[in-house]
PDB file of N, CA and C in Angstrom:
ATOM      1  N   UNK A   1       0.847  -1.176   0.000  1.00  0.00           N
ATOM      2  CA  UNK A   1       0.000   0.000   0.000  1.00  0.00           C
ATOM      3  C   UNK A   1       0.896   1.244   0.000  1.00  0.00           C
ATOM      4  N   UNK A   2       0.372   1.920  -0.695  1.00  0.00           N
ATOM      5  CA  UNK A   2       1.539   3.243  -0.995  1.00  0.00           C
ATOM      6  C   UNK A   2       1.108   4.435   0.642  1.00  0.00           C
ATOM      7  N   UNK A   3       2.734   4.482   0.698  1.00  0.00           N
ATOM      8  CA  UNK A   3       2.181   5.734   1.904  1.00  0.00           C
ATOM      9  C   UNK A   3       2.734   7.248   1.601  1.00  0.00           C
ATOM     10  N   UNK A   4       1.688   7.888   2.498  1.00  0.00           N
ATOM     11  CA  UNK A   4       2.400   9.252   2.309  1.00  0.00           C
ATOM     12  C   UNK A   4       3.591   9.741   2.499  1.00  0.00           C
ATOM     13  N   UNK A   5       4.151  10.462   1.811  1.00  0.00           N
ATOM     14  CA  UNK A   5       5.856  10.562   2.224  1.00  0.00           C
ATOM     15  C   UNK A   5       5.360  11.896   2.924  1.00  0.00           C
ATOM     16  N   UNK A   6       4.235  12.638   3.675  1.00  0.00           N
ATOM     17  CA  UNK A   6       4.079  13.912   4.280  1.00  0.00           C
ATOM     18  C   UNK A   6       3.094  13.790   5.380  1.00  0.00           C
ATOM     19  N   UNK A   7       3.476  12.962   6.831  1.00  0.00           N
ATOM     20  CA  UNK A   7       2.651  12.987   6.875  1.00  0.00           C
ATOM     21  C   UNK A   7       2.593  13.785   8.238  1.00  0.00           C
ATOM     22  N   UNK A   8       2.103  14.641   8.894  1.00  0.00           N
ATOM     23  CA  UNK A   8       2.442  15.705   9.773  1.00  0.00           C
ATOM     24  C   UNK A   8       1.072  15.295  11.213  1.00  0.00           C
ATOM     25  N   UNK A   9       1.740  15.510  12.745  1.00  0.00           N
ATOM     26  CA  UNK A   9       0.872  15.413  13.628  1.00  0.00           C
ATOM     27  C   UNK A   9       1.427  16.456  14.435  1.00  0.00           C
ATOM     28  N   UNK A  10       0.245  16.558  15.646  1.00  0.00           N
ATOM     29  CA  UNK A  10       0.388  17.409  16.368  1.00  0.00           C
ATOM     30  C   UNK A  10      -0.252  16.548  17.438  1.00  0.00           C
ATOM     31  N   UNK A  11      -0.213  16.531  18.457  1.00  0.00           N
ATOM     32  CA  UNK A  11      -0.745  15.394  20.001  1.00  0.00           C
ATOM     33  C   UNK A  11      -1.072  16.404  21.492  1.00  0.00           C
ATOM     34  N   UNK A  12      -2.234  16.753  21.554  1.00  0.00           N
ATOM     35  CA  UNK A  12      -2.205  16.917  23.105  1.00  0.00           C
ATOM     36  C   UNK A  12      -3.086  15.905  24.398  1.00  0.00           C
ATOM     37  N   UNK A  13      -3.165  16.033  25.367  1.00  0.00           N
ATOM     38  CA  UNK A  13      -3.542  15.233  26.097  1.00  0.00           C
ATOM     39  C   UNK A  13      -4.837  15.092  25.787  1.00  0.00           C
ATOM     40  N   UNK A  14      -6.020  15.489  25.349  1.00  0.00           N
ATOM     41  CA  UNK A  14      -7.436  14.917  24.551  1.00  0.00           C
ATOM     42  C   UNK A  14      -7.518  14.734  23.433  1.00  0.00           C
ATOM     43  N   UNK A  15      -6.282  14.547  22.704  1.00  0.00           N
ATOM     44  CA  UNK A  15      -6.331  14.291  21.242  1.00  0.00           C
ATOM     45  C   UNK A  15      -5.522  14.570  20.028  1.00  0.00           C
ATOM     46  N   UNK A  16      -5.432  14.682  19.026  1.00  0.00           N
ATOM     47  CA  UNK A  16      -4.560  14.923  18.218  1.00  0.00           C
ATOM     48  C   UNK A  16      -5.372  15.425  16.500  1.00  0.00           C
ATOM     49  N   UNK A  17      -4.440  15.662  15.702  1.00  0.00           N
ATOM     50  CA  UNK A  17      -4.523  16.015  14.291  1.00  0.00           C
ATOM     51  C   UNK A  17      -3.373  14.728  13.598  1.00  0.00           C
ATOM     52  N   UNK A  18      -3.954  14.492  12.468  1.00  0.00           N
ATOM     53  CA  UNK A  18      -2.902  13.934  11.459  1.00  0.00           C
ATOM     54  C   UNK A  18      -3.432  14.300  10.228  1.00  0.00           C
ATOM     55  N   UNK A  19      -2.503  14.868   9.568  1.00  0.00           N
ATOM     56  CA  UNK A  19      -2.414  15.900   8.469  1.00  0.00           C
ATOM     57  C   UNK A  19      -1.526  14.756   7.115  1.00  0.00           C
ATOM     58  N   UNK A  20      -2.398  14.836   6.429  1.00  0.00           N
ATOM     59  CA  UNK A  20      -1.826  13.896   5.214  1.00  0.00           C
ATOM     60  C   UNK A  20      -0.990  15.544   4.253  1.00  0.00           C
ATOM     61  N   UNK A  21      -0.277  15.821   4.026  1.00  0.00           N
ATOM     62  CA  UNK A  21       0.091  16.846   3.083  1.00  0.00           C
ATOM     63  C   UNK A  21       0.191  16.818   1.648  1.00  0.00           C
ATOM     64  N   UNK A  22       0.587  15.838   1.158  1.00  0.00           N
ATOM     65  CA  UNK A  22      -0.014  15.468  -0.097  1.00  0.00           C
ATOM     66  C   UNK A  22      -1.387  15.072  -0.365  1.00  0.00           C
ATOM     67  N   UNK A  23      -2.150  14.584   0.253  1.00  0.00           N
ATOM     68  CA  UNK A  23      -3.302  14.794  -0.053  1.00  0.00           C
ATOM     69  C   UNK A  23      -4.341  15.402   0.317  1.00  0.00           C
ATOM     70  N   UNK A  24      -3.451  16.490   1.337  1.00  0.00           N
ATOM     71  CA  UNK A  24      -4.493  17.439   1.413  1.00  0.00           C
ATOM     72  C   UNK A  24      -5.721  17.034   2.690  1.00  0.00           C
ATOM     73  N   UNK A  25      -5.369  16.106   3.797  1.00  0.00           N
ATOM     74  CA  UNK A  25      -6.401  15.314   4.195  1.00  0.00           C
ATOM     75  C   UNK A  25      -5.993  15.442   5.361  1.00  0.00           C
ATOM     76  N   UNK A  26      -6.696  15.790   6.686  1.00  0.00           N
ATOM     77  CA  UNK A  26      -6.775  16.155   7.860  1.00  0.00           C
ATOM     78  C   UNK A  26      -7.809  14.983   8.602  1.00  0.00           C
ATOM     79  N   UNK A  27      -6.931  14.482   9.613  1.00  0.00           N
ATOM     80  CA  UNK A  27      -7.946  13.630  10.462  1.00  0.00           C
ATOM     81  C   UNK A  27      -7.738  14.191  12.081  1.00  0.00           C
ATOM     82  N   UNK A  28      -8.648  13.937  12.682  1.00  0.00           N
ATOM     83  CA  UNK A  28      -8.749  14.494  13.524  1.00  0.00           C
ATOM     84  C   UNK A  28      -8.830  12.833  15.033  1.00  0.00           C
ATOM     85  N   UNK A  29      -7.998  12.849  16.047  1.00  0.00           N
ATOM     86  CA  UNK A  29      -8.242  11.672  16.629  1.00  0.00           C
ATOM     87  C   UNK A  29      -8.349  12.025  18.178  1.00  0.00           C
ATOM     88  N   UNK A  30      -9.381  10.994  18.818  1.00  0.00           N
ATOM     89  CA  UNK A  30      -9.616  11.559  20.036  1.00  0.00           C
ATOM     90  C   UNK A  30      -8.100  10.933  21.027  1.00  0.00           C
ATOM     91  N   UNK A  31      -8.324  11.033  22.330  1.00  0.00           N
ATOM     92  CA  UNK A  31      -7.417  10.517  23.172  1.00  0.00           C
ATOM     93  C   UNK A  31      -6.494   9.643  22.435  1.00  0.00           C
ATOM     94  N   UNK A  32      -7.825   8.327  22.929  1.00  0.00           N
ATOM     95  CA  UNK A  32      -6.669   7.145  22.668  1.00  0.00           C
ATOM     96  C   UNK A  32      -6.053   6.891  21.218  1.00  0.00           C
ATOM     97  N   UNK A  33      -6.751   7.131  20.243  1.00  0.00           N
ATOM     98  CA  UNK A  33      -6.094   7.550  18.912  1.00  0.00           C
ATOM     99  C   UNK A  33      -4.962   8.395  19.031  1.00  0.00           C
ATOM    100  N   UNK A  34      -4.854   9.166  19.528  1.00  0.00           N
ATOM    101  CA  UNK A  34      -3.778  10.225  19.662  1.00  0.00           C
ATOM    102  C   UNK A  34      -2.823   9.209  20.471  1.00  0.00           C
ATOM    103  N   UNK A  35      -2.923   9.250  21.669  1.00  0.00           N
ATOM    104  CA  UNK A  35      -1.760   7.987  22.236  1.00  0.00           C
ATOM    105  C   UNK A  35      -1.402   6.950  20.888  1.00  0.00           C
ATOM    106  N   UNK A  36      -2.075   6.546  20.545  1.00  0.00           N
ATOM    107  CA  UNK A  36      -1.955   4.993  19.723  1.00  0.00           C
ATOM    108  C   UNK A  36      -0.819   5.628  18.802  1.00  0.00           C
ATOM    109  N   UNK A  37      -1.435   6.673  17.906  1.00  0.00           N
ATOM    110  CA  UNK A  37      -0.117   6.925  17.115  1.00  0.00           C
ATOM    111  C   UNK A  37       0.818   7.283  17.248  1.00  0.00           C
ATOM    112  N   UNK A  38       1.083   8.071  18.347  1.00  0.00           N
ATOM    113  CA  UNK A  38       2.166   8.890  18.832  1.00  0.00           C
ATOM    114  C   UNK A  38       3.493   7.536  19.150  1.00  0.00           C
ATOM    115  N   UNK A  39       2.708   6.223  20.242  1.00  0.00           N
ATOM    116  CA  UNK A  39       2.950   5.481  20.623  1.00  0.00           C
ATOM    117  C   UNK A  39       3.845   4.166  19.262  1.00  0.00           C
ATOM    118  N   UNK A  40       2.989   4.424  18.278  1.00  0.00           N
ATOM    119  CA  UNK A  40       3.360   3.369  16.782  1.00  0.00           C
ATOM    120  C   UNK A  40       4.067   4.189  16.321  1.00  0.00           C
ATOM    121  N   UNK A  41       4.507   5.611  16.559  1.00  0.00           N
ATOM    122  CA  UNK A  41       5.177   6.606  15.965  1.00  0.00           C
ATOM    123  C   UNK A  41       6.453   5.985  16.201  1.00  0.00           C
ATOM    124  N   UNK A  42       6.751   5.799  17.505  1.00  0.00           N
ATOM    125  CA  UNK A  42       8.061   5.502  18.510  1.00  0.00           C
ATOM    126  C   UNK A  42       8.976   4.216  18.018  1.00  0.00           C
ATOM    127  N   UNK A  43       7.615   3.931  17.419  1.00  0.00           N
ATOM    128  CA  UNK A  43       8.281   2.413  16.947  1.00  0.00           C
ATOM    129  C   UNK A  43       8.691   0.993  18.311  1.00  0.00           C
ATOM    130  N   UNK A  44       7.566   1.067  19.374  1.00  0.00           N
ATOM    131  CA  UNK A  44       7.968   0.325  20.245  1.00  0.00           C
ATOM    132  C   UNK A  44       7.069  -1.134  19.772  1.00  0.00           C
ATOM    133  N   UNK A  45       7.511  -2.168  20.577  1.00  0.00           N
ATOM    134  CA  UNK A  45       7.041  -3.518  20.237  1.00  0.00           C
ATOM    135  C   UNK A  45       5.542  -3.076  20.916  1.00  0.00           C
ATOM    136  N   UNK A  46       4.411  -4.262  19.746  1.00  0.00           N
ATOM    137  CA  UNK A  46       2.868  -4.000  20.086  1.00  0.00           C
ATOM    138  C   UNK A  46       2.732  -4.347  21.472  1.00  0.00           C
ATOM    139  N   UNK A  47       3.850  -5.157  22.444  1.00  0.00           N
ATOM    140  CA  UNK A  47       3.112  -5.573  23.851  1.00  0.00           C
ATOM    141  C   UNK A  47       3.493  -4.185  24.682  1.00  0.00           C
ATOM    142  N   UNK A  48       4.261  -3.510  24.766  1.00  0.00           N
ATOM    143  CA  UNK A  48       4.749  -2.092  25.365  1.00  0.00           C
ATOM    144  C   UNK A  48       3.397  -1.375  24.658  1.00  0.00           C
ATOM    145  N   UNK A  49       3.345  -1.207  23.796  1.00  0.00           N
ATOM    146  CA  UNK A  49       1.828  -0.128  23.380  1.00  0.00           C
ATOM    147  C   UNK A  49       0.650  -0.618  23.922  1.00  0.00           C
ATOM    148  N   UNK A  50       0.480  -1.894  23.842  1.00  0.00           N
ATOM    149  CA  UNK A  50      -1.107  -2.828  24.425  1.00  0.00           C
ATOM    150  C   UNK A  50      -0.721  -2.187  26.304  1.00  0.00           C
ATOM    151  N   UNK A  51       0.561  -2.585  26.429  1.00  0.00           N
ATOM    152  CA  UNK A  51       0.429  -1.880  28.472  1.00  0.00           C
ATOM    153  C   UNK A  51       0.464  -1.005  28.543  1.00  0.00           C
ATOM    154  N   UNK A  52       0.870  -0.072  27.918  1.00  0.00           N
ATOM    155  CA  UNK A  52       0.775   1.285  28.043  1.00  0.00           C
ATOM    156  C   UNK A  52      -0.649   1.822  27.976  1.00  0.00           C
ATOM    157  N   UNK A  53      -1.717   1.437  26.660  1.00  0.00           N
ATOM    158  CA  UNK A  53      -2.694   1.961  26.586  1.00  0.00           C
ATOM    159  C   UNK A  53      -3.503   1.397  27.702  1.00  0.00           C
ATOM    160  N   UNK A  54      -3.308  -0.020  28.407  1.00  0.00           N
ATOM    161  CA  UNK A  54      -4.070  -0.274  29.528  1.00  0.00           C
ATOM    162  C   UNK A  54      -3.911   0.220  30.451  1.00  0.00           C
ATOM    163  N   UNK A  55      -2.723   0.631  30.896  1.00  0.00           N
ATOM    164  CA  UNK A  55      -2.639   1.895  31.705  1.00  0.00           C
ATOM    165  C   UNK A  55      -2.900   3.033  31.800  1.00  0.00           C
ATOM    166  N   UNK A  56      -3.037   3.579  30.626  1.00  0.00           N
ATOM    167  CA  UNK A  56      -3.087   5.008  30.557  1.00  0.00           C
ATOM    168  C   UNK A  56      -4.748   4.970  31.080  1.00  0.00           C
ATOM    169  N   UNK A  57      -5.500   4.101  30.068  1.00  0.00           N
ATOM    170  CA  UNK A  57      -7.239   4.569  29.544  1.00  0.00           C
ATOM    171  C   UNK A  57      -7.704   2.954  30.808  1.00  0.00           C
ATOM    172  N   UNK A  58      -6.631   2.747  31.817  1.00  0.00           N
ATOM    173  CA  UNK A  58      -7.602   1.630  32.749  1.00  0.00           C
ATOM    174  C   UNK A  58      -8.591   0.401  31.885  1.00  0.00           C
ATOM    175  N   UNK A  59      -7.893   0.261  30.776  1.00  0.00           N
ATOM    176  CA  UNK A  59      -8.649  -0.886  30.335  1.00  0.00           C
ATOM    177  C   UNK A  59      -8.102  -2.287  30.323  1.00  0.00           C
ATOM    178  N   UNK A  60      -9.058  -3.511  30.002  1.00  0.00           N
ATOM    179  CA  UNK A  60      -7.976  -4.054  30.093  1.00  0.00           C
ATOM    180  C   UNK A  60      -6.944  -4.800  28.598  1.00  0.00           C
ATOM    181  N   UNK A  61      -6.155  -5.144  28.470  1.00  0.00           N
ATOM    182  CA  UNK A  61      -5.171  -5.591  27.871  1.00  0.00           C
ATOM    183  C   UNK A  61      -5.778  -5.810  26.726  1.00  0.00           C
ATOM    184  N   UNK A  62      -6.891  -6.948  26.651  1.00  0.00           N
ATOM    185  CA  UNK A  62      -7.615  -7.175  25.645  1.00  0.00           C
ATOM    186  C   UNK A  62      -8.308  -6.383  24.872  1.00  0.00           C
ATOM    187  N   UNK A  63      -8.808  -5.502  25.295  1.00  0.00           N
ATOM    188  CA  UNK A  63      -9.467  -4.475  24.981  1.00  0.00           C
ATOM    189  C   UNK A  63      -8.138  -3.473  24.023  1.00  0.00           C
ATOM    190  N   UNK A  64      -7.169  -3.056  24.391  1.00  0.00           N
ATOM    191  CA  UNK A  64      -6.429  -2.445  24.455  1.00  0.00           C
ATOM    192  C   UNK A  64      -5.740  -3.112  23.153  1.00  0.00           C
ATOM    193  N   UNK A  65      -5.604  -4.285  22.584  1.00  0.00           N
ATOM    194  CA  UNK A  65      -5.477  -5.348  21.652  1.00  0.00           C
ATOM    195  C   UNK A  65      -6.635  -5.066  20.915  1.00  0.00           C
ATOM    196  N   UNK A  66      -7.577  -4.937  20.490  1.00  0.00           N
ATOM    197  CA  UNK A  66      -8.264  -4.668  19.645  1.00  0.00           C
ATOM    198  C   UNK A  66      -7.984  -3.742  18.831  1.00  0.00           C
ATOM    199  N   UNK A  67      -8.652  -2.318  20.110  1.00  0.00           N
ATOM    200  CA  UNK A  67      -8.585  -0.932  19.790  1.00  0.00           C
ATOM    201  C   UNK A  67      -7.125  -0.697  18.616  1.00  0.00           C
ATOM    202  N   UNK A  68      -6.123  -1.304  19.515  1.00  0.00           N
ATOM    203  CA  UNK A  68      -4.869  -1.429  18.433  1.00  0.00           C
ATOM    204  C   UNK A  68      -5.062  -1.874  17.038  1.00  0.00           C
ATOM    205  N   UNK A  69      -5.448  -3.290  17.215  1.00  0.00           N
ATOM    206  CA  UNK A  69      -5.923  -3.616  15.599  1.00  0.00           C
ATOM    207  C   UNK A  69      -6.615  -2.566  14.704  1.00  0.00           C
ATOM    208  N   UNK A  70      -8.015  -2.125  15.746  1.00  0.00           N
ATOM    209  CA  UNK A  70      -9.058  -1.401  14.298  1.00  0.00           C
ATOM    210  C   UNK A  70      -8.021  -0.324  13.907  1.00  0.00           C
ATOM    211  N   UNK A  71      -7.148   0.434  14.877  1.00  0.00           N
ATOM    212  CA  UNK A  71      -6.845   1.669  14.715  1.00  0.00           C
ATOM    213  C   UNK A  71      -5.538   1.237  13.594  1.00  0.00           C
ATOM    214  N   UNK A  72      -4.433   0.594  13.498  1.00  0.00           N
ATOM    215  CA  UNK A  72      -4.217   0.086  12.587  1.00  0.00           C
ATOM    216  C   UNK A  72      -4.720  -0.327  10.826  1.00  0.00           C
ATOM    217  N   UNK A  73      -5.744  -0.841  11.179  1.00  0.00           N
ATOM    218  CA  UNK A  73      -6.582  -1.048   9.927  1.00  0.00           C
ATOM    219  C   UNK A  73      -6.636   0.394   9.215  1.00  0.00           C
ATOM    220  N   UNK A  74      -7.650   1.269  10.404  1.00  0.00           N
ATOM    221  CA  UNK A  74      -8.124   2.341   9.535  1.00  0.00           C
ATOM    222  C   UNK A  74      -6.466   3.286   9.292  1.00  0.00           C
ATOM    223  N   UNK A  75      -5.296   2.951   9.652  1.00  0.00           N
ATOM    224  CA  UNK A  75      -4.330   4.068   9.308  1.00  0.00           C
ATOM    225  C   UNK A  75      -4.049   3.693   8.048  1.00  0.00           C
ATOM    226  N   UNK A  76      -3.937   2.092   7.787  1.00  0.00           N
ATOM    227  CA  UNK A  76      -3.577   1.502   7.224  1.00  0.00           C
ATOM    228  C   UNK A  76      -4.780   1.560   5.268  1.00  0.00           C
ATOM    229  N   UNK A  77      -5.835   1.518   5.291  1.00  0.00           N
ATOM    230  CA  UNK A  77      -6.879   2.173   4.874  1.00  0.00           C
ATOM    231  C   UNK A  77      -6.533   3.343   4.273  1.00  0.00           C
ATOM    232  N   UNK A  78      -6.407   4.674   4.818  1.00  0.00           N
ATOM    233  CA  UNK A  78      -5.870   5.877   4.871  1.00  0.00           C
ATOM    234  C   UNK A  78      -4.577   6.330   4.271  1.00  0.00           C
ATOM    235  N   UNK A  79      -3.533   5.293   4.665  1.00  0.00           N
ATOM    236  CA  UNK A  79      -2.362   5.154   4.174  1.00  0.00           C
ATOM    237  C   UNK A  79      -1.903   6.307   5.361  1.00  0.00           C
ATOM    238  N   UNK A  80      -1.991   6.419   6.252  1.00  0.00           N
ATOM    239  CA  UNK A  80      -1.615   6.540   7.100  1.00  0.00           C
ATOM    240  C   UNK A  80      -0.466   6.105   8.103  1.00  0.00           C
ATOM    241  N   UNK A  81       0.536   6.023   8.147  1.00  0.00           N
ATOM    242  CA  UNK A  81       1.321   5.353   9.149  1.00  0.00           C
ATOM    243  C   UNK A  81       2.217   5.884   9.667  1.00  0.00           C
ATOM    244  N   UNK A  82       2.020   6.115  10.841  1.00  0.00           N
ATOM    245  CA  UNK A  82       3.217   6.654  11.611  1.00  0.00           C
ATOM    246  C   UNK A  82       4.779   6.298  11.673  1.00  0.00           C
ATOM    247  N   UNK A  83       5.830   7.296  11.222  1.00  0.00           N
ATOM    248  CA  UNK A  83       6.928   6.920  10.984  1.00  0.00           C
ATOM    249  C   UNK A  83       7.612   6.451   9.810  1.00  0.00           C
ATOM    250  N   UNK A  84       6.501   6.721   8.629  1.00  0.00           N
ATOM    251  CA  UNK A  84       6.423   6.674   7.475  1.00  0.00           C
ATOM    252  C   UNK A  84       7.290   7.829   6.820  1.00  0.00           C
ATOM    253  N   UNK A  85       8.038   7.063   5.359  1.00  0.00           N
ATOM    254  CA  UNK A  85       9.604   7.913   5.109  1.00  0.00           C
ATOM    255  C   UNK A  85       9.258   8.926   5.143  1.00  0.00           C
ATOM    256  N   UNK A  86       9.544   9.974   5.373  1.00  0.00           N
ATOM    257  CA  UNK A  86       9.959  11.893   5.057  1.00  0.00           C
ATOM    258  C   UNK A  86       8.659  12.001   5.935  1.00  0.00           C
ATOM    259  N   UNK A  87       8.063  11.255   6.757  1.00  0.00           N
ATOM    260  CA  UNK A  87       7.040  12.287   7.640  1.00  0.00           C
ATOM    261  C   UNK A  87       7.849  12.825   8.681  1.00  0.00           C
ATOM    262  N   UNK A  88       7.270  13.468   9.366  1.00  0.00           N
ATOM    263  CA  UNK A  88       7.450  14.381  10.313  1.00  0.00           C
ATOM    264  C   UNK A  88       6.312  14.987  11.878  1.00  0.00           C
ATOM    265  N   UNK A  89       6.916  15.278  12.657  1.00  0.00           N
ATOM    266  CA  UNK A  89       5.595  15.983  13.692  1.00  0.00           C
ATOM    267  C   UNK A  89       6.152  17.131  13.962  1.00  0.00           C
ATOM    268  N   UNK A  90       4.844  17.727  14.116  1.00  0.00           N
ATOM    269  CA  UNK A  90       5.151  18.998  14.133  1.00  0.00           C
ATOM    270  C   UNK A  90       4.597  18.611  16.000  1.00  0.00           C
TER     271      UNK A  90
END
C-alpha cells in the first residue's frame, strides 16, 4: 500500500490532528487515537503499546489489543502510518 511521504501530527492530552500533506487530508483523533499513534510513531514492540494503553485509559489488555488492531486497519486504509519515510511531527 503506498504511503504518504508527508505525513504531519500534532498530540495533546485529549487528542490529536494527522495531516496527510499530499493529499491534502486532515484527520482528527480523540485521546486514545492520539496515544496509539504517537505510541506506533516511537516504533515500540505491540506488547509495550497494548500496556501502556491499559494503563493510561484503565482498560484491560484485551481491549487495548483490539482498539490497536481497528486503529491500525483504519491508518492503514488511509495510508496513514506513523513513521512513514519523510514524515514528520510537528
Amino acid at each position: 500500500m503506498p504511503r504518504s511521504t508527508r505525513i504531519r501530527s500534532t498530540h495533546s492530552g485529549s487528542g490529536g490532528i494527522v495531516m496527510d500533506v499530499d493529499r491534502g487530508r486532515m484527520f482528527s483523533l480523540n485521546a486514545s487515537g492520539s496515544a496509539m499513534f504517537e505510541l506506533l510513531g516511537k516504533g515500540l514492540a505491540e506488547e509495550t503499546i497494548i500496556g501502556e494503553l491499559a494503563a493510561r485509559f484503565e482498560i484491560p489488555a484485551s481491549l487495548a489489543q483490539q482498539d490497536l488492531d481497528e486503529f491500525r486497519k483504519t491508518l492503514h486504509r488511509h495510508a496513514l502510518v506513523p513513521g512513514a519515510a519523510g514524515g514528520t511531527r510537528e
